[in-house]
C-alpha atoms as a PDB file:
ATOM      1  CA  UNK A   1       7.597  -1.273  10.375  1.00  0.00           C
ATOM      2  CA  UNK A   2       4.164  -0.263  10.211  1.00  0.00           C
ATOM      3  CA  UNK A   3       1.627  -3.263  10.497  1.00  0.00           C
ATOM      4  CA  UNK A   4      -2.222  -2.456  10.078  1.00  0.00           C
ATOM      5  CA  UNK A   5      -4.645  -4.723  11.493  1.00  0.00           C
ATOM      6  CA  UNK A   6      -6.928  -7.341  10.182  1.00  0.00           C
ATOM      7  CA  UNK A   7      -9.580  -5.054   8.506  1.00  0.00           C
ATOM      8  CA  UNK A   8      -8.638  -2.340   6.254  1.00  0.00           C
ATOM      9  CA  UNK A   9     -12.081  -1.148   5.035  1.00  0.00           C
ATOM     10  CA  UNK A  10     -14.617   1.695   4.894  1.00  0.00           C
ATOM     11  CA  UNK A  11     -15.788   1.088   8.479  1.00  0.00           C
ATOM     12  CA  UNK A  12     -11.621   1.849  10.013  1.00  0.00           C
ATOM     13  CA  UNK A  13     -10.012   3.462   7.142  1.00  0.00           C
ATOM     14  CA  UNK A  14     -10.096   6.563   8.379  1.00  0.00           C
ATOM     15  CA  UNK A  15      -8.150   5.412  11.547  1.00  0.00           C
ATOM     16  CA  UNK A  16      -5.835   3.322  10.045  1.00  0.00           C
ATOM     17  CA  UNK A  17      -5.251   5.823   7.148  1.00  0.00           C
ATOM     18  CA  UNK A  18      -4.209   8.319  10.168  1.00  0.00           C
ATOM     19  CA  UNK A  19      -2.041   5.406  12.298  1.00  0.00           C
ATOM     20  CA  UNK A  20      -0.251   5.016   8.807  1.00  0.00           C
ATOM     21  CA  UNK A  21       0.647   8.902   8.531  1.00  0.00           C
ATOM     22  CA  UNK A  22       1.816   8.995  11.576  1.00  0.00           C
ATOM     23  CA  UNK A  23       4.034   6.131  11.125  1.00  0.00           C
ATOM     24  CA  UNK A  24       5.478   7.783   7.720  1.00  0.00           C
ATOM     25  CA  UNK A  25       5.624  11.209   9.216  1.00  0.00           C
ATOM     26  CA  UNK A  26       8.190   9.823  11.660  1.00  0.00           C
ATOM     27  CA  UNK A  27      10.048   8.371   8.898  1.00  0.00           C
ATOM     28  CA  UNK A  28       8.573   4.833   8.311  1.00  0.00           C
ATOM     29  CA  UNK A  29       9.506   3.169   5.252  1.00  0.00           C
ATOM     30  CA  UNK A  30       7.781  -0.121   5.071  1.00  0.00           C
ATOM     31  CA  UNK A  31       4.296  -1.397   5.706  1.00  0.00           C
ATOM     32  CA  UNK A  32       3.188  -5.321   6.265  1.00  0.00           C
ATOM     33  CA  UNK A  33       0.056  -5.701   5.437  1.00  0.00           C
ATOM     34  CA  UNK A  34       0.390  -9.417   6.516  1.00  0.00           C
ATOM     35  CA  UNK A  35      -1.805  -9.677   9.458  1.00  0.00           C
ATOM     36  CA  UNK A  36      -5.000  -7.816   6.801  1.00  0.00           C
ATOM     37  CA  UNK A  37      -7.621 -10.379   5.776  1.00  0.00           C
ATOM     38  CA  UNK A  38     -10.596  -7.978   4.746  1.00  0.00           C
ATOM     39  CA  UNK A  39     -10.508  -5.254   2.551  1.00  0.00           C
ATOM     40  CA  UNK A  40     -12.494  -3.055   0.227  1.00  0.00           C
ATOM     41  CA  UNK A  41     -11.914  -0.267  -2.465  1.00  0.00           C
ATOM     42  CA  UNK A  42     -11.147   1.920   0.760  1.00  0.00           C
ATOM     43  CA  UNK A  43      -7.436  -0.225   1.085  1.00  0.00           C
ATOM     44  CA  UNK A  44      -6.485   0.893  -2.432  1.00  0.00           C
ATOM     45  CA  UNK A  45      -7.438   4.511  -1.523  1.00  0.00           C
ATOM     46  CA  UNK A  46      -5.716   4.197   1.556  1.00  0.00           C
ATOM     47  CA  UNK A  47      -2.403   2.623   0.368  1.00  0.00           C
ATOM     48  CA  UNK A  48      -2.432   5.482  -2.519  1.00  0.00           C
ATOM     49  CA  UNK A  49      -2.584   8.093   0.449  1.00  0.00           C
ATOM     50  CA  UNK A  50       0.351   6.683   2.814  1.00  0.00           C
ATOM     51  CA  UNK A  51       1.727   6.846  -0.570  1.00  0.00           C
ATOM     52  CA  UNK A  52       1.750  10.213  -1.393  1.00  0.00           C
ATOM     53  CA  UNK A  53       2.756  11.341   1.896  1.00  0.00           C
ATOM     54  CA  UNK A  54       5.841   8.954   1.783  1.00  0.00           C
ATOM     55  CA  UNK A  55       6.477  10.574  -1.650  1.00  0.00           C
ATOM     56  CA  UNK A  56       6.303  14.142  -0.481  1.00  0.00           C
ATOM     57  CA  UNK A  57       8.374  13.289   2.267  1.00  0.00           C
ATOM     58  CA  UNK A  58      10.948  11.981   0.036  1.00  0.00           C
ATOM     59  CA  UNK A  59      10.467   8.602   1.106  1.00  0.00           C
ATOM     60  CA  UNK A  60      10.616   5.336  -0.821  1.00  0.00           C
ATOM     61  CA  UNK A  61       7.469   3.422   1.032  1.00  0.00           C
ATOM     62  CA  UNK A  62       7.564  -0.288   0.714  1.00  0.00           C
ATOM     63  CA  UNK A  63       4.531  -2.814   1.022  1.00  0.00           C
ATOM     64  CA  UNK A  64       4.777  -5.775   1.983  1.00  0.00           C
ATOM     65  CA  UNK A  65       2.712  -9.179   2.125  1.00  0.00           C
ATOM     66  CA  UNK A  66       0.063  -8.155   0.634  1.00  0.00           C
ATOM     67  CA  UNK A  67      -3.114 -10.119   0.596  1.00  0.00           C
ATOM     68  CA  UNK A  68      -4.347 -11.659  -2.642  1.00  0.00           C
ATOM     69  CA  UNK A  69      -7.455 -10.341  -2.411  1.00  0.00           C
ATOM     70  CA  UNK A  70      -6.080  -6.605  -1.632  1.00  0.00           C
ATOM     71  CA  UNK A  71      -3.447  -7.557  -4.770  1.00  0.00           C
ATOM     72  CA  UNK A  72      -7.090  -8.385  -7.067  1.00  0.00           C
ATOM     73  CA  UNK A  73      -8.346  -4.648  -6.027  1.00  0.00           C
ATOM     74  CA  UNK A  74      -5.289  -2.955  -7.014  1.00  0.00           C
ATOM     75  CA  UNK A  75      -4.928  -4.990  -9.944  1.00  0.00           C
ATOM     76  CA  UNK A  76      -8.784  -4.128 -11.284  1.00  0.00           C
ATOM     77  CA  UNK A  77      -8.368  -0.296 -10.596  1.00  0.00           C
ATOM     78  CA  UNK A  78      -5.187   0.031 -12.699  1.00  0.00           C
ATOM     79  CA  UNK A  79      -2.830   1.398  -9.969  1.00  0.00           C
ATOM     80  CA  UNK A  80      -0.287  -0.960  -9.489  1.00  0.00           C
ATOM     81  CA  UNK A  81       2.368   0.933 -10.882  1.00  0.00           C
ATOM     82  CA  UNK A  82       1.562   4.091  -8.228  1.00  0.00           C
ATOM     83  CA  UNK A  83       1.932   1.381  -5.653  1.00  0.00           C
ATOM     84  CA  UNK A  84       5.426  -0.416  -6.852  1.00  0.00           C
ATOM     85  CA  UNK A  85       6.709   0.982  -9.715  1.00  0.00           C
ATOM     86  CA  UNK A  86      10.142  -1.096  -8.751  1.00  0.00           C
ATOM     87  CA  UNK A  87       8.068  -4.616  -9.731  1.00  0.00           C
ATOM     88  CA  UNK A  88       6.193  -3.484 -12.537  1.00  0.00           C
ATOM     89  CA  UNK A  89       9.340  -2.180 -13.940  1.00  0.00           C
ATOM     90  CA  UNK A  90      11.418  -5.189 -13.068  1.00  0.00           C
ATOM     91  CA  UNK A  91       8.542  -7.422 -14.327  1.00  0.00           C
ATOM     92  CA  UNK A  92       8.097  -4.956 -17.865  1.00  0.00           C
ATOM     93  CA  UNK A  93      11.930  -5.588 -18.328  1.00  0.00           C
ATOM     94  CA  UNK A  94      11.874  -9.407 -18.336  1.00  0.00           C
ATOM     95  CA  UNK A  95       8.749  -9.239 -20.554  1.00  0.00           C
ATOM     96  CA  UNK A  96      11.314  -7.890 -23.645  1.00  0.00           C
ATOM     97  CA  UNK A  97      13.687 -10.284 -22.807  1.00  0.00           C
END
């Protein structure tokens, strides 16, 4: 499990974007974000990244914990369903019901 640490903004996203690679590269599936307390638009960006390289890797990547404020960003810029399409169809489906 891949955990970044407190900060996951402009001013160490570039580091932490390249810690999470790594991790997915060697075949990570799952990242806590529990121990992040600040974040900016640079989270979403680099959630959306480890993303697409778990994707073209043919790996299901899981987040986990995630902090309400870092839930609020992802939220306002439309891309929760990039993110976890498994809850937003789960939570779609009971909608109907």
């Amino acid at each position: 499990m891949f955990r970044p640490s407190h900060s996951l903004t402009v001013g160490n996203a570039k580091g932490t974007l390249e810690e999470g690679l790594r991790a997915i590269a060697g075949g990570e599936t799952e990242i806590d974000l529990s121990e992040v307390v600040a974040v900016d638009s640079a989270a979403v960006a680099t959630l959306l990244a480890w993303q697409c390289a778990a994707l073209n890797q043919g790996l299901t990547l899981h987040f986990s914990s995630l902090p309400a404020n870092l839930e609020s960003l992802i939220d306002l810029y439309g891309v929760t369903e990039l993110l976890s399409p498994a809850t937003v169809i789960v939570a779609a489906s009971t909608l109907h019901h």
